[in-house]
N, C-alpha and C. Protein backbone atom coordinates (compact mmCIF):
# COMPACT_ATOMS: atom_id res chain seq x y z
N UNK A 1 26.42 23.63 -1.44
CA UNK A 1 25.65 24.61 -2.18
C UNK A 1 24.54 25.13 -1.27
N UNK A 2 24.48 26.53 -1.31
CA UNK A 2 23.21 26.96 -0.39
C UNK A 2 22.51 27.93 -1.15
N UNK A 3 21.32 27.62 -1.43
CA UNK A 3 19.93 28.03 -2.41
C UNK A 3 19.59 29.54 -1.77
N UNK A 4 19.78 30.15 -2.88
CA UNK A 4 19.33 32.00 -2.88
C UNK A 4 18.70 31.81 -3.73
N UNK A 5 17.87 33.46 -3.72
CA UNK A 5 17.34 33.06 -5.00
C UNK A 5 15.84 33.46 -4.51
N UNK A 6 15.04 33.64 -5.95
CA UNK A 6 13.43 33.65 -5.42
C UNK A 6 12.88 32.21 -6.04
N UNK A 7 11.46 31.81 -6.06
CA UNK A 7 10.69 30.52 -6.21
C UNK A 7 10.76 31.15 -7.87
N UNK A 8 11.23 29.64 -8.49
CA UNK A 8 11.36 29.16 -9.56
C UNK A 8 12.48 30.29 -10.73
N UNK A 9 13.54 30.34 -9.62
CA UNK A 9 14.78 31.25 -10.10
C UNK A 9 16.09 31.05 -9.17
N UNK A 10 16.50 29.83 -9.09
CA UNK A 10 17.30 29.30 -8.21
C UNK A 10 19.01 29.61 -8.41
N UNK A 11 19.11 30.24 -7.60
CA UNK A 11 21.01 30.77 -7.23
C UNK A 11 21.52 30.14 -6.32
N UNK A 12 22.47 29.70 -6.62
CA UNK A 12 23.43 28.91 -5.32
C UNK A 12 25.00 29.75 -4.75
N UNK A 13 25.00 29.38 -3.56
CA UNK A 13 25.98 30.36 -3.59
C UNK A 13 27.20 28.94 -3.09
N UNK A 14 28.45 28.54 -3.18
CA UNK A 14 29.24 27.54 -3.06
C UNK A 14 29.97 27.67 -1.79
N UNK A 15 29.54 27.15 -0.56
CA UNK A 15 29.85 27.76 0.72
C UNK A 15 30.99 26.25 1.08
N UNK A 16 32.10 26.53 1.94
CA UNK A 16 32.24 25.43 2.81
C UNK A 16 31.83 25.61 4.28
N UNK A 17 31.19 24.58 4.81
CA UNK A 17 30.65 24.52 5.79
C UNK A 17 30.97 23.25 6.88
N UNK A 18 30.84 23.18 7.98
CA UNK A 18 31.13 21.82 8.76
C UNK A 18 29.92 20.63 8.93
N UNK A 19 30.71 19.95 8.92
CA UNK A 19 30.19 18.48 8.27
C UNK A 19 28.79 17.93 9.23
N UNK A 20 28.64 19.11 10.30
CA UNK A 20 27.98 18.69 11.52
C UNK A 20 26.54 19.98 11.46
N UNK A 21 26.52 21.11 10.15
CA UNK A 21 25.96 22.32 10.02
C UNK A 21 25.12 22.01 8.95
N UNK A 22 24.38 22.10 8.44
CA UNK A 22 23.61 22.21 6.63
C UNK A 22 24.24 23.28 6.24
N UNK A 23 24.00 23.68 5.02
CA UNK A 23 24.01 24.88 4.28
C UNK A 23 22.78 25.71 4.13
N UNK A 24 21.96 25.21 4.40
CA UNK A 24 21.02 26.02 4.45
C UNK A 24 20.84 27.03 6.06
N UNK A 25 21.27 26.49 6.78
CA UNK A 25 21.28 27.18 8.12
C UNK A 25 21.70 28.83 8.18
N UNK A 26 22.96 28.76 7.29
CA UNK A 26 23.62 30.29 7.23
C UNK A 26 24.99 30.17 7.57
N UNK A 27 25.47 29.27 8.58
CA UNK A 27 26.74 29.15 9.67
C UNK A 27 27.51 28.63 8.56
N UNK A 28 28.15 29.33 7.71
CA UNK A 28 29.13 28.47 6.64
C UNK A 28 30.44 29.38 7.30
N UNK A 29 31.40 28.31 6.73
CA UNK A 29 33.25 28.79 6.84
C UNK A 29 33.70 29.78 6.29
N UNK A 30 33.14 29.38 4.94
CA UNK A 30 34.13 30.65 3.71
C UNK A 30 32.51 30.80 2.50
N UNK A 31 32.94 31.61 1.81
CA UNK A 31 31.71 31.51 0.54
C UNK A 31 32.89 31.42 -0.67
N UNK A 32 32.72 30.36 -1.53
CA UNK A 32 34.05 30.15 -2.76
C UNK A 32 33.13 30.72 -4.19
N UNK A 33 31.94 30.93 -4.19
CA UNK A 33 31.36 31.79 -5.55
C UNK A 33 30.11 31.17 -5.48
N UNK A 34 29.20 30.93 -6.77
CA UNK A 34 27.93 31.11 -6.57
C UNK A 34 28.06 30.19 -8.23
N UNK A 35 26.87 30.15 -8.74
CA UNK A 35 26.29 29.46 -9.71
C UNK A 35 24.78 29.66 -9.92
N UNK A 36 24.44 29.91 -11.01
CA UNK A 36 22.99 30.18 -11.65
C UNK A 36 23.17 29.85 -12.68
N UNK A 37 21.95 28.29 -12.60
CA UNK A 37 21.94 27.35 -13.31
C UNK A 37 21.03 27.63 -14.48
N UNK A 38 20.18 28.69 -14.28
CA UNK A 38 18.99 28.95 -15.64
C UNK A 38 20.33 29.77 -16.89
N UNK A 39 21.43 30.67 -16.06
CA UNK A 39 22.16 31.18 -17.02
C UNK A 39 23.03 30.61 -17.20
N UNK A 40 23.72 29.69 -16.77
CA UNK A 40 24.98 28.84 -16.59
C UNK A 40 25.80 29.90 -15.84
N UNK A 41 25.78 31.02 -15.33
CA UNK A 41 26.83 31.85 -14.68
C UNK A 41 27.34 30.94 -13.59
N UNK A 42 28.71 31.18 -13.47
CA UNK A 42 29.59 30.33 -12.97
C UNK A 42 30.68 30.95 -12.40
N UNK A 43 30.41 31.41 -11.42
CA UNK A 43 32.14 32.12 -10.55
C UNK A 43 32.46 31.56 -9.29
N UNK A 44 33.63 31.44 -9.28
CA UNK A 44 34.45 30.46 -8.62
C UNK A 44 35.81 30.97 -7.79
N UNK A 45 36.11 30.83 -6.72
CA UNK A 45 37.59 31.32 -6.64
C UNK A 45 38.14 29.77 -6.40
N UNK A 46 38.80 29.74 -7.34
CA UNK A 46 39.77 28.39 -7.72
C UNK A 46 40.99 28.20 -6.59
N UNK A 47 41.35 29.31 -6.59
CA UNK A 47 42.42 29.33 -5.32
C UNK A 47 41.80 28.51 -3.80
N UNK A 48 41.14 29.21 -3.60
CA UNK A 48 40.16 28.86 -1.90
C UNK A 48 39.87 27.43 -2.48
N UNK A 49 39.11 27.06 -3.29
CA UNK A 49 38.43 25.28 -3.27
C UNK A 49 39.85 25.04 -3.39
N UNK A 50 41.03 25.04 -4.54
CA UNK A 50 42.07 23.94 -4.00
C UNK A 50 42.39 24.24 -2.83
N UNK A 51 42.22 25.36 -1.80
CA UNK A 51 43.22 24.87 -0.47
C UNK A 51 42.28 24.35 0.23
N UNK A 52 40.65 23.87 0.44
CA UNK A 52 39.98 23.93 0.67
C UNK A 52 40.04 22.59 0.56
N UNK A 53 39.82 21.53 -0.34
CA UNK A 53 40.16 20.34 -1.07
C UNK A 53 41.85 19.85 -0.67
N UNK A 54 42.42 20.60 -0.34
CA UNK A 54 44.00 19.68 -0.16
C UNK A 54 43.94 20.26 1.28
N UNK A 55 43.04 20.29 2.50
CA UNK A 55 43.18 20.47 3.44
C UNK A 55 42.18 19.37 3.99
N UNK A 56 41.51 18.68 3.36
CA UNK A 56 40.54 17.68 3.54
C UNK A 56 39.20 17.78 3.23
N UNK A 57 38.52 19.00 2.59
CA UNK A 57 37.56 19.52 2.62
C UNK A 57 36.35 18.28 1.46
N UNK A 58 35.29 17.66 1.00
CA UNK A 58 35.20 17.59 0.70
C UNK A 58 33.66 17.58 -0.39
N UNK A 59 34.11 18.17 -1.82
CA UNK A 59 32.81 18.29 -2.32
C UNK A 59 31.45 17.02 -2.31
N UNK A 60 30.59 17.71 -2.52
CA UNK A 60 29.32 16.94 -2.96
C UNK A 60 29.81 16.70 -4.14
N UNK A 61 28.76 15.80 -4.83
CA UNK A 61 29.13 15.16 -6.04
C UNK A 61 28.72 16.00 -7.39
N UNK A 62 27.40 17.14 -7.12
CA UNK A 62 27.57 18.10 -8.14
C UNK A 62 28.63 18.87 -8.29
N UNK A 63 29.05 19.43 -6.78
CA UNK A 63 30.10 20.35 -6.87
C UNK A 63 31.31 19.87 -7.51
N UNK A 64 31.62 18.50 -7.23
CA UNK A 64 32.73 18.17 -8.05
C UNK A 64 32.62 18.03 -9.31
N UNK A 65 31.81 17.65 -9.91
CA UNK A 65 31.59 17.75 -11.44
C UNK A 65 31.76 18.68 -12.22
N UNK A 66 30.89 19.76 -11.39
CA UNK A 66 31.15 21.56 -11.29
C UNK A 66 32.95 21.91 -11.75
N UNK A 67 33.48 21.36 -10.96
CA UNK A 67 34.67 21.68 -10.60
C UNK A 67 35.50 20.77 -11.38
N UNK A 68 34.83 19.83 -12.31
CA UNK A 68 35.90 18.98 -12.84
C UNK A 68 35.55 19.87 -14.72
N UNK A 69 34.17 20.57 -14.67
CA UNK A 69 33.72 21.10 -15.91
C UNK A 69 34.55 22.46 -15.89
N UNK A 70 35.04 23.26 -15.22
CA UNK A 70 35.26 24.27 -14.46
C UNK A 70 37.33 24.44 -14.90
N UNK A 71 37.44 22.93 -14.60
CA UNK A 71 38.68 22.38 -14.73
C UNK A 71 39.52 23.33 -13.63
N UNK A 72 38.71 23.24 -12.24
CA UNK A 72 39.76 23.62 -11.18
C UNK A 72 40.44 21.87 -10.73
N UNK A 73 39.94 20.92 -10.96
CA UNK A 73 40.52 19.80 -10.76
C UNK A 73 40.33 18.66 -11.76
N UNK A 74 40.97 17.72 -11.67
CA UNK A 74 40.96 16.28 -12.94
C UNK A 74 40.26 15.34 -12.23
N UNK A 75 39.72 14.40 -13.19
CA UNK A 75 39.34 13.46 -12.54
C UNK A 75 37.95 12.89 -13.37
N UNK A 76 37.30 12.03 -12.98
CA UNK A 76 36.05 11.51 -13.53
C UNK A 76 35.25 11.91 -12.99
N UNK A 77 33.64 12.37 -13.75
CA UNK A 77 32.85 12.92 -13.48
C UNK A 77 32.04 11.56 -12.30
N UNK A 78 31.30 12.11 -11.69
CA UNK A 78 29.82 11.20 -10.97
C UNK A 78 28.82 11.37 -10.92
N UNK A 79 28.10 10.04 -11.44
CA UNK A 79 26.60 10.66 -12.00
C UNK A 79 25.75 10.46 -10.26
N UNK A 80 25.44 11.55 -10.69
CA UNK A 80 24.15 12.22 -9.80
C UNK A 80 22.81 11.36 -9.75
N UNK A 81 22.44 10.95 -11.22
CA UNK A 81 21.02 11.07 -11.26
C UNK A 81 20.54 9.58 -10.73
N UNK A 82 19.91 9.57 -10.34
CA UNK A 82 19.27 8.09 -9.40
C UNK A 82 18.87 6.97 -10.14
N UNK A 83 19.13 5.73 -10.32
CA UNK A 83 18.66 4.50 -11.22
C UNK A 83 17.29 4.42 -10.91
N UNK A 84 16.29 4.09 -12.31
CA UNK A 84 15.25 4.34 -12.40
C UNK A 84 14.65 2.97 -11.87
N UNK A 85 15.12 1.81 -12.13
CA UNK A 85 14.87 0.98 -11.73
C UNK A 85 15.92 -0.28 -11.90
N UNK A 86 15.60 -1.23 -10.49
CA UNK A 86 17.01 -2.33 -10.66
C UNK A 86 16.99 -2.97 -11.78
N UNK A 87 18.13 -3.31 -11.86
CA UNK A 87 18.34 -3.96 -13.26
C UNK A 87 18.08 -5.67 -12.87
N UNK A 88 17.00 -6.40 -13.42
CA UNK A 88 16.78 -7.49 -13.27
C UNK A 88 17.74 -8.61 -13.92
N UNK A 89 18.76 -9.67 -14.05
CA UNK A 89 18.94 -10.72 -14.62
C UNK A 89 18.02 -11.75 -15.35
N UNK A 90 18.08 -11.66 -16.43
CA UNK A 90 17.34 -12.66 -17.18
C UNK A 90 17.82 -14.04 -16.98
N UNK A 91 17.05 -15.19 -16.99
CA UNK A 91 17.15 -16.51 -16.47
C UNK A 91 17.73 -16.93 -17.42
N UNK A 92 19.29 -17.78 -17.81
CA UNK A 92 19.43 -18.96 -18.73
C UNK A 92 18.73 -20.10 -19.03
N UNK A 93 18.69 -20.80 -20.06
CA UNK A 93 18.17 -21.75 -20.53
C UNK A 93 18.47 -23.07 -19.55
N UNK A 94 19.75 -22.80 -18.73
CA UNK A 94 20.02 -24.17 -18.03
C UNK A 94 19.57 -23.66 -16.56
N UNK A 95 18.92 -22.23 -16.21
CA UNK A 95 18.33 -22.32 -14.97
C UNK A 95 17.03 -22.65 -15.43
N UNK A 96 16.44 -22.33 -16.33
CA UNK A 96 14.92 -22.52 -16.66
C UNK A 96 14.83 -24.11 -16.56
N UNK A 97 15.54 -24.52 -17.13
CA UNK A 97 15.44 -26.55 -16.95
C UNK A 97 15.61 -26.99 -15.95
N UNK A 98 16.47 -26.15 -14.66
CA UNK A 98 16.95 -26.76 -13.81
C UNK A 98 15.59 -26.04 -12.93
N UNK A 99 15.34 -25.30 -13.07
CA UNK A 99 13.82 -25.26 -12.54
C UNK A 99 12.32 -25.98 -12.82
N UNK A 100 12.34 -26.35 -13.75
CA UNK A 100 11.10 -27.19 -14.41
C UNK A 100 10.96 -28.34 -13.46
N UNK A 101 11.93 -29.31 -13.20
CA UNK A 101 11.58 -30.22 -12.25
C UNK A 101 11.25 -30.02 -11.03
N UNK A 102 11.20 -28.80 -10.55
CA UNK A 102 10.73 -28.60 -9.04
C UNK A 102 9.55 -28.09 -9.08
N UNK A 103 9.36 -27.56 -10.10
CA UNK A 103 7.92 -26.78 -10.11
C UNK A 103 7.08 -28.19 -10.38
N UNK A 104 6.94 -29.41 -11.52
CA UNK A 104 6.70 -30.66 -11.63
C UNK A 104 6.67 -31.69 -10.21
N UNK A 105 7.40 -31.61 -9.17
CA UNK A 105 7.34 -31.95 -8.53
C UNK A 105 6.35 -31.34 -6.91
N UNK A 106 6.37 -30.14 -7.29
CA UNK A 106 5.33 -29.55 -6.44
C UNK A 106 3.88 -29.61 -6.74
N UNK A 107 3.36 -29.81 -8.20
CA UNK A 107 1.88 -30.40 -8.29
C UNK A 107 1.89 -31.41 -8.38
N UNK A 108 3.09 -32.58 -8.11
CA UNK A 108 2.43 -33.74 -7.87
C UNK A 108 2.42 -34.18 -6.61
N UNK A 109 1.76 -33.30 -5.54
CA UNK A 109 1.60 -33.24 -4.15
C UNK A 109 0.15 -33.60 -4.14
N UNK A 110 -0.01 -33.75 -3.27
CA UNK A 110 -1.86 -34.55 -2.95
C UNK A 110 -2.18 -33.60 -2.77
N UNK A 111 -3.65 -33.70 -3.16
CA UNK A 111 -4.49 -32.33 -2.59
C UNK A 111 -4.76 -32.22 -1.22
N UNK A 112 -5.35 -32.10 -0.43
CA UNK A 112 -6.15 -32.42 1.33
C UNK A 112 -7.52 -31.81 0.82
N UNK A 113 -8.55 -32.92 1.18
CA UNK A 113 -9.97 -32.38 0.75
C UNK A 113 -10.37 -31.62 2.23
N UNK A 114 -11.25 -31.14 1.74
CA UNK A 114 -12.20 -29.84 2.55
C UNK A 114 -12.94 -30.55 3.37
N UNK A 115 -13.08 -29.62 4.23
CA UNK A 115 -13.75 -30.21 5.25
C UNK A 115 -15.40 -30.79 4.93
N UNK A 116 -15.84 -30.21 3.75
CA UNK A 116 -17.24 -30.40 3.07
C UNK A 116 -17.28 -31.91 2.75
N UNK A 117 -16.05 -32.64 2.07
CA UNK A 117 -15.89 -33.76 1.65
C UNK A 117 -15.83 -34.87 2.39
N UNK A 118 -14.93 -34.51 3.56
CA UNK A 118 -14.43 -35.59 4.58
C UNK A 118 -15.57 -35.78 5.55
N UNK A 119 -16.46 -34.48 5.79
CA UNK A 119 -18.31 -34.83 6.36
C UNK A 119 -18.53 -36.52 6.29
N UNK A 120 -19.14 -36.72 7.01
CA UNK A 120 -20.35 -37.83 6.90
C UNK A 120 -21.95 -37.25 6.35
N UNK A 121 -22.12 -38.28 5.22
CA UNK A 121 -23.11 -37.87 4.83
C UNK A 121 -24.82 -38.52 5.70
N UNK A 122 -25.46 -37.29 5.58
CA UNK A 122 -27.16 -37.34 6.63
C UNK A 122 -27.76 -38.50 5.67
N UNK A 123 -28.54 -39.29 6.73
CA UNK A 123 -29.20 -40.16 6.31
C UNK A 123 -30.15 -39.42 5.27
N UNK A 124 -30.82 -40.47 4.12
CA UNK A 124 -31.76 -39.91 3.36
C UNK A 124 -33.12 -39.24 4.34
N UNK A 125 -33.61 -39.67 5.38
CA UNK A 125 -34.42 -39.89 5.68
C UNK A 125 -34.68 -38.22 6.25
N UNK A 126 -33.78 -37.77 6.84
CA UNK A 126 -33.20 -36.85 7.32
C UNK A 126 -33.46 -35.39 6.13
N UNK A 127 -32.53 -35.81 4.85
CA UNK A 127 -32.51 -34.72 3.85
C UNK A 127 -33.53 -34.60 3.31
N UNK A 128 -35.16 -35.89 3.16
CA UNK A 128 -36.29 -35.41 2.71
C UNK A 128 -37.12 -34.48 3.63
N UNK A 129 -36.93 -34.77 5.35
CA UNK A 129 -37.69 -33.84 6.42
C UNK A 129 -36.93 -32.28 6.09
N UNK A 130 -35.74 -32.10 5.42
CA UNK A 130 -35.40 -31.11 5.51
C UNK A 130 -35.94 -29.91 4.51
């Protein structure tokens, strides 16, 4: 897809291009139709993407969706949109137990006293001149 169009009125025009070029550059192969997404307008030459597609060509994942809504080809759609966040596993009851004893076993580790403690303490005689 390569973006025509003015700011905040976006046209695409459906180019094939080489795999080594952007689309935005200009240097495309063929132009197969265009799309404007604020109107849904949608033109396509169906002919060119299948020879385009059975010659090895292959879409992005909107374009194919495009093209599977379009019904120039079959197949299952692919979602586009990005996971919002990982999906965490909740802990079973027999990892939570099987964890309790290690965590139990890590505070019953000795402390190491500070260096304040392990001092020798100043004679009295000493802490009244002070």
């Amino acid at each position: 897809m390569q973006r025509t169009g003015r700011k905040n009125d976006p046209a695409f025009r459906i180019v094939v291009a080489e795999h080594t070029v952007g689309p935005k550059s200009g240097d495309f192969v063929e132009k197969l139709g265009a799309y404007h997404p604020k109107t849904k307008d949608v033109s396509l030459n169906s002919e060119r993407i299948k020879y385009w597609l059975s010659v090895g060509a292959k879409a992005s994942d909107r374009l194919h969706n495009l093209f599977i809504t379009q019904g120039i080809i079959k197949g299952d759609k692919i979602n586009v949109l990005p996971k919002k966040t990982p999906i965490i596993k909740e802990k079973t009851e027999e990892e939570k137990t099987a964890e309790a004893p290690v965590a139990e076993e890590t505070a019953a580790v000795e402390e190491v006293p500070t260096a304040e403690e392990t001092a020798p303490e100043a004679p009295e005689e000493e802490k009244a001149a002070a």
